[in-house]
Protein backbone atom coordinates (compact mmCIF):
# COMPACT_ATOMS: atom_id res chain seq x y z
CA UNK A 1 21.50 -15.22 6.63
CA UNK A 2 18.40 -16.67 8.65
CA UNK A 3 18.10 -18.61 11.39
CA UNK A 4 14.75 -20.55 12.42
CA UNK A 5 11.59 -19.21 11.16
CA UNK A 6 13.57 -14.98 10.54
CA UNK A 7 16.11 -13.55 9.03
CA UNK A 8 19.68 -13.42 11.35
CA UNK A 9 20.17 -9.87 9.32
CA UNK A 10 24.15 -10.58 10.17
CA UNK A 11 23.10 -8.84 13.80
CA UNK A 12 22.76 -9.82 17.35
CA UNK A 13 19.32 -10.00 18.51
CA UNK A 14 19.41 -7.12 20.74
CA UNK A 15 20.43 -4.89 17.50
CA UNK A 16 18.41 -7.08 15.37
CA UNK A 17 15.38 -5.38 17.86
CA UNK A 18 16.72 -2.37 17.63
CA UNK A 19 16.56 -2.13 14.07
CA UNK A 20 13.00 -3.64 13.47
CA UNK A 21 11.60 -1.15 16.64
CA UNK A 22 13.41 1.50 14.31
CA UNK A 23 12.44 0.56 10.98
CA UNK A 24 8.83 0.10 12.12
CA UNK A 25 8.15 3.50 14.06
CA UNK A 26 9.35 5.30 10.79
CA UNK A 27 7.17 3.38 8.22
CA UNK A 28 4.29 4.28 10.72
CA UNK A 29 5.29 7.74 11.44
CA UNK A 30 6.00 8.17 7.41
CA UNK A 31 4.04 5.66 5.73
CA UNK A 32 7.03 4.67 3.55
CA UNK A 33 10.87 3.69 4.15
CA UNK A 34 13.13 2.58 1.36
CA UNK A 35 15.66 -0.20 2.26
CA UNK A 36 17.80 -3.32 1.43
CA UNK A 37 14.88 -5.98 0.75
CA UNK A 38 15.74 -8.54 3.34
CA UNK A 39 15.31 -5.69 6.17
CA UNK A 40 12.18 -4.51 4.52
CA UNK A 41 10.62 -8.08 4.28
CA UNK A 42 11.50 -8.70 7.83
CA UNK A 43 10.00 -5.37 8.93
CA UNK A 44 6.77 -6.30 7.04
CA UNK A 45 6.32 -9.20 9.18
CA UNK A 46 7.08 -6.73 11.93
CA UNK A 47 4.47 -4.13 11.63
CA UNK A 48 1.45 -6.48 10.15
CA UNK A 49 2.01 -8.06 13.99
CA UNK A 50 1.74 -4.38 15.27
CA UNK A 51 -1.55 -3.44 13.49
CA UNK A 52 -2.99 -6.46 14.60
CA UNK A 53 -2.24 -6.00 17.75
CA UNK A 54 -3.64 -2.57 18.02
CA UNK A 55 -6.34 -3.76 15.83
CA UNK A 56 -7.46 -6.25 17.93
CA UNK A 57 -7.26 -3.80 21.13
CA UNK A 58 -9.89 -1.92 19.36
CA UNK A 59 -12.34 -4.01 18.23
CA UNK A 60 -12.50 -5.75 21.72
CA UNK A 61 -13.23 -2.81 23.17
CA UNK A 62 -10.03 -2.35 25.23
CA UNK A 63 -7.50 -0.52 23.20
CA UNK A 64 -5.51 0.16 26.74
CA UNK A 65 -4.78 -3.25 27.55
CA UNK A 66 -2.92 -3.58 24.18
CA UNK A 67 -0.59 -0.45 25.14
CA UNK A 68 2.05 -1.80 26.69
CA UNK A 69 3.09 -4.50 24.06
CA UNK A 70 2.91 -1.37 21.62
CA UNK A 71 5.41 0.63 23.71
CA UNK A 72 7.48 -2.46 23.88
CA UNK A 73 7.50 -2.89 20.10
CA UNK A 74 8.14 1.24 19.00
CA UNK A 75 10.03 4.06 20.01
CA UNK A 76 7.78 6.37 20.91
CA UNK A 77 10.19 9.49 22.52
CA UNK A 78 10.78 12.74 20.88
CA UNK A 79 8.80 13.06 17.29
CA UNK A 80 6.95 10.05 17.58
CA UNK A 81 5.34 10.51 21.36
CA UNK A 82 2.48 10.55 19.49
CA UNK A 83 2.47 8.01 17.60
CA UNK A 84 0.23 5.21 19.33
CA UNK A 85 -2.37 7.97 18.91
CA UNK A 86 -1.95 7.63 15.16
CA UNK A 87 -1.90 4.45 15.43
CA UNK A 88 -5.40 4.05 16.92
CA UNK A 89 -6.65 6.88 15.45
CA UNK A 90 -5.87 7.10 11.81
CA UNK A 91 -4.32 3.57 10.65
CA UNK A 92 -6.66 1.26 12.69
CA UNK A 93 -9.70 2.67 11.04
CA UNK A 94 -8.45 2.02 7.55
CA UNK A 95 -7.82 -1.15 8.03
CA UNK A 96 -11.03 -2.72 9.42
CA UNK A 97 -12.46 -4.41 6.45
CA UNK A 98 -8.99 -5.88 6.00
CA UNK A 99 -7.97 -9.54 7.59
CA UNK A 100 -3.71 -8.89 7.25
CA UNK A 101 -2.17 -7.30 4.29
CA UNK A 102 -1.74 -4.14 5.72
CA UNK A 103 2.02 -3.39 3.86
CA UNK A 104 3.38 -3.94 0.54
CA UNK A 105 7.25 -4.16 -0.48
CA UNK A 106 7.97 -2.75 -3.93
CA UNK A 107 11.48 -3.22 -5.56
CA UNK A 108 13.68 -1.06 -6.50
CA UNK A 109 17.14 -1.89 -8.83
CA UNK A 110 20.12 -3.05 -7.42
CA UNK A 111 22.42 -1.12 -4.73
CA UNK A 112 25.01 0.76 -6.92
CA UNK A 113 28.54 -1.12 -5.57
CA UNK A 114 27.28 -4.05 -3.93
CA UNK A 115 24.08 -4.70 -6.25
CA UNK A 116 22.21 -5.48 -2.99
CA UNK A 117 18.52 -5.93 -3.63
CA UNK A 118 16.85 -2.64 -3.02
CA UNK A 119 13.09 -1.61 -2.36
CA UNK A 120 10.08 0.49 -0.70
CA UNK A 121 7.81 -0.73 2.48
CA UNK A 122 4.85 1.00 2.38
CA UNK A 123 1.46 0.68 4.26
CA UNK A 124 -1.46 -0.03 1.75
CA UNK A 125 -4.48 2.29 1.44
CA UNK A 126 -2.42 5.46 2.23
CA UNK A 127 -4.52 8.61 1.36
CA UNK A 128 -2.15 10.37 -1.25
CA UNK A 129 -3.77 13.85 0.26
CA UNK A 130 -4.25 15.42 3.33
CA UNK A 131 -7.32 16.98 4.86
CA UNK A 132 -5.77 20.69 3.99
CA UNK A 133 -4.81 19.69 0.62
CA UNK A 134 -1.01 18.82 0.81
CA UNK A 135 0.47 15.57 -1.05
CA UNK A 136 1.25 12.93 1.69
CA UNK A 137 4.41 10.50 1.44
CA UNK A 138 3.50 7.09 0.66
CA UNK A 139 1.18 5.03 -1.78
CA UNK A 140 4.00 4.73 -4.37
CA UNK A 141 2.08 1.85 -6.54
CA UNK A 142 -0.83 4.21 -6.73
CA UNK A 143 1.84 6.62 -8.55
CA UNK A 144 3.65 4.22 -10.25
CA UNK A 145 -0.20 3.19 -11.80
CA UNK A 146 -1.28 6.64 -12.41
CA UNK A 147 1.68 7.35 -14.64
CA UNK A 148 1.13 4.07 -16.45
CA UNK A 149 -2.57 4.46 -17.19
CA UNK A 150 -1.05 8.41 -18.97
CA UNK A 151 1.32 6.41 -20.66
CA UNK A 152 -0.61 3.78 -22.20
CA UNK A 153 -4.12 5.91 -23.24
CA UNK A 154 -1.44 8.80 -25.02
CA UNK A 155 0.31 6.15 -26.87
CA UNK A 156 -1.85 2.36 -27.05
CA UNK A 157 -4.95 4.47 -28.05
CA UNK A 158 -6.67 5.31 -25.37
CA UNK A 159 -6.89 1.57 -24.35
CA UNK A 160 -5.33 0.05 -21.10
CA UNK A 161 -3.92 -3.54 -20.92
CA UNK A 162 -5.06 -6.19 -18.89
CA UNK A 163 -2.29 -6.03 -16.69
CA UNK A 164 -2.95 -2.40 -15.93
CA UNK A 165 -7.16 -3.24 -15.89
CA UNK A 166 -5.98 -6.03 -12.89
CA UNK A 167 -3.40 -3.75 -10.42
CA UNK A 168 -6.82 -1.07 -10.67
CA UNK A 169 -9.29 -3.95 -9.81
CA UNK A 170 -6.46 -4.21 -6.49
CA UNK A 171 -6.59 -0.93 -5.55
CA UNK A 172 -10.27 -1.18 -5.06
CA UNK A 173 -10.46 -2.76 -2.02
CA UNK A 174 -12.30 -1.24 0.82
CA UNK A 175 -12.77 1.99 -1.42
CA UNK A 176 -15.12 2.97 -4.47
CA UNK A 177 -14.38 3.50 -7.88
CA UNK A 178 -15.07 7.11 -7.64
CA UNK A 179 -12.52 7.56 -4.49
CA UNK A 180 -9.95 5.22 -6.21
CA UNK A 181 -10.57 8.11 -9.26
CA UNK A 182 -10.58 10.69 -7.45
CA UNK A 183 -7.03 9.92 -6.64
CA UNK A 184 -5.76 9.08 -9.30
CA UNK A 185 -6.53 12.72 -10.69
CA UNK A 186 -5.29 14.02 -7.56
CA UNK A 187 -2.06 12.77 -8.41
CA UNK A 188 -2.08 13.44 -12.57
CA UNK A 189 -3.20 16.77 -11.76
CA UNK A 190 0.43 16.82 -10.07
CA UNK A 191 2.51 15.29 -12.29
CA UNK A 192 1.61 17.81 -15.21
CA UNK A 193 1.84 20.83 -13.36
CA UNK A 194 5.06 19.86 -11.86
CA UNK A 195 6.73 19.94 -15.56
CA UNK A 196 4.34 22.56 -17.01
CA UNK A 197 2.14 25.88 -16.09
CA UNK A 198 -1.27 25.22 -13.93
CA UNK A 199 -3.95 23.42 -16.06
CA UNK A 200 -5.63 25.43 -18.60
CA UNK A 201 -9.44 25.05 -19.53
CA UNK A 202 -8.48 22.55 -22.21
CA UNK A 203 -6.04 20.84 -20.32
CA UNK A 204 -8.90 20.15 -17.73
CA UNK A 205 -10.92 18.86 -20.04
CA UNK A 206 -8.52 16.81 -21.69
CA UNK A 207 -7.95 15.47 -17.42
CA UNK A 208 -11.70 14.81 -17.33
CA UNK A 209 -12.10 13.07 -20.58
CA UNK A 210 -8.84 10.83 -18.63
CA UNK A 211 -10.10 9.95 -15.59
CA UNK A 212 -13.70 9.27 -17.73
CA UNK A 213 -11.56 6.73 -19.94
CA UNK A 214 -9.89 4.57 -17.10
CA UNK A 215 -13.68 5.00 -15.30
CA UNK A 216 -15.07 3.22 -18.37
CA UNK A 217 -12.73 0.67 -19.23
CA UNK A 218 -12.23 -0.20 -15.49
CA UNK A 219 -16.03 -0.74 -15.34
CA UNK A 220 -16.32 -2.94 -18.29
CA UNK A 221 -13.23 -5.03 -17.56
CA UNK A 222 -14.96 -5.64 -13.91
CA UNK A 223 -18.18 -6.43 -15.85
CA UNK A 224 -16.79 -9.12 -18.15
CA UNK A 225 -14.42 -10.69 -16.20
CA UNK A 226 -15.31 -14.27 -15.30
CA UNK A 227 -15.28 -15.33 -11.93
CA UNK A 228 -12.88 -18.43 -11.80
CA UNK A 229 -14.34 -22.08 -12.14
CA UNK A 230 -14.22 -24.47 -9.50
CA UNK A 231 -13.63 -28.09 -9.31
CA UNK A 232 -16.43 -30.37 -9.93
CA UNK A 233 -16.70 -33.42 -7.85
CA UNK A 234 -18.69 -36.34 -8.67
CA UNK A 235 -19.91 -39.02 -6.12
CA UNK A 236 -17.90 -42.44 -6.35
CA UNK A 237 -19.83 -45.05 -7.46
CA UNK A 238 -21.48 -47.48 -4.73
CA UNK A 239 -19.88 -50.73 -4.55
CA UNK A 240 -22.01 -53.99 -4.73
């Protein structure tokens, strides 16, 4: 149900809060929570308000003043007292270049029982490694991409559809092909030796000769793809 300009959620507002202050500290804490779609879209609105307000903080030079509207907006006791640190610190930063779009919602099938619509809010951009080397929660489509660029060059000869060529071009933003390679071998690398033995020499050159492919194609399809036409306007004729 929705009333106004948000969704009611079936909730009062003061558990309505509760629930987005929730929801939100998690999905920054976590980078990902999974959820009935109507909470997550609702959320999404949420936490783009949150970045921006941190964002804004920063780049005016006077992160502090934007503290208390923060606090306000998150629980911040117990495991997540350090979470406007993060905030500034780590998710700020990657976000720069970008004007909003700072989440994505991904679906998911239906709730078994009551077939409610299901999905994943995730922040975009979310390194799928950590400094040390362990896999980080989060970036789902970047999974969900890697295993469909394996699928398609085993079995559509080594060639990847348009549709695949276009959700790469996305990921691309504010990072370089190379990076936006690097992991997506990061996370191949995974997905083979979580069903098999470590990667033998040929198996590492078969994951080179991969990520050389997608490099390739990815390259060319950004190199023939036509940027879209505009409208052309003519000047209307002078009256006499």
């Amino acid at each position: 149900m929705t009333r106004g300009l948000g969704r009611h959620l079936s909730r009062t507002k003061a558990h309505r809060d509760a629930l987005l202050r929730n929801m939100a500290t998690q999905l920054l804490q976590h980078g990902t929570i999974s959820s009935t779609t109507p909470k997550l879209k609702e959320t999404q609105r949420y936490v783009e308000r949150i970045i921006t307000i941190a964002k804004n903080g920063v780049q005016n030079g006077d992160a502090a003043s934007s503290v208390p509207e923060l606090q306000s907006r998150l629980f911040l006791a117990g495991d997540n007292s350090k979470l406007l640190k993060k905030l500034f610190d780590v998710i700020v930063p990657r976000y720069t270049a970008r004007a909003g779009g700072y989440t994505r919602v991904l679906k998911l099938e239906p709730r078994l029982g009551d077939r409610a619509p299901q999905g994943i809010l995730e922040l975009v951009d979310a390194p799928v490694q950590s400094e040390d080397g362990q896999l980080l929660k989060g970036n789902l489509k970047l999974w969900l991409l890697t295993k469909t660029c394996m699928q398609q060059i085993q079995e559509d000869a080594g060639q990847l559809n348009t549709k695949t060529l276009q959700n790469l071009k996305k990921m691309l933003h504010n990072k370089t092909a190379d990076q936006l390679l690097q992991e997506i071998g990061i996370v191949r690398k995974y997905l083979i030796e979580s069903e098999a033995q470590p990667l033998s020499e040929e198996d590492e050159t078969l994951h080179e000769q991969f990520l050389s492919t997608v490099k390739q194609q990815l390259q060319s399809y950004n190199a023939t793809k036509k940027e879209p036409v505009g409208y052309a306007f003519t000047e209307r004729p002078a009256r006499h």
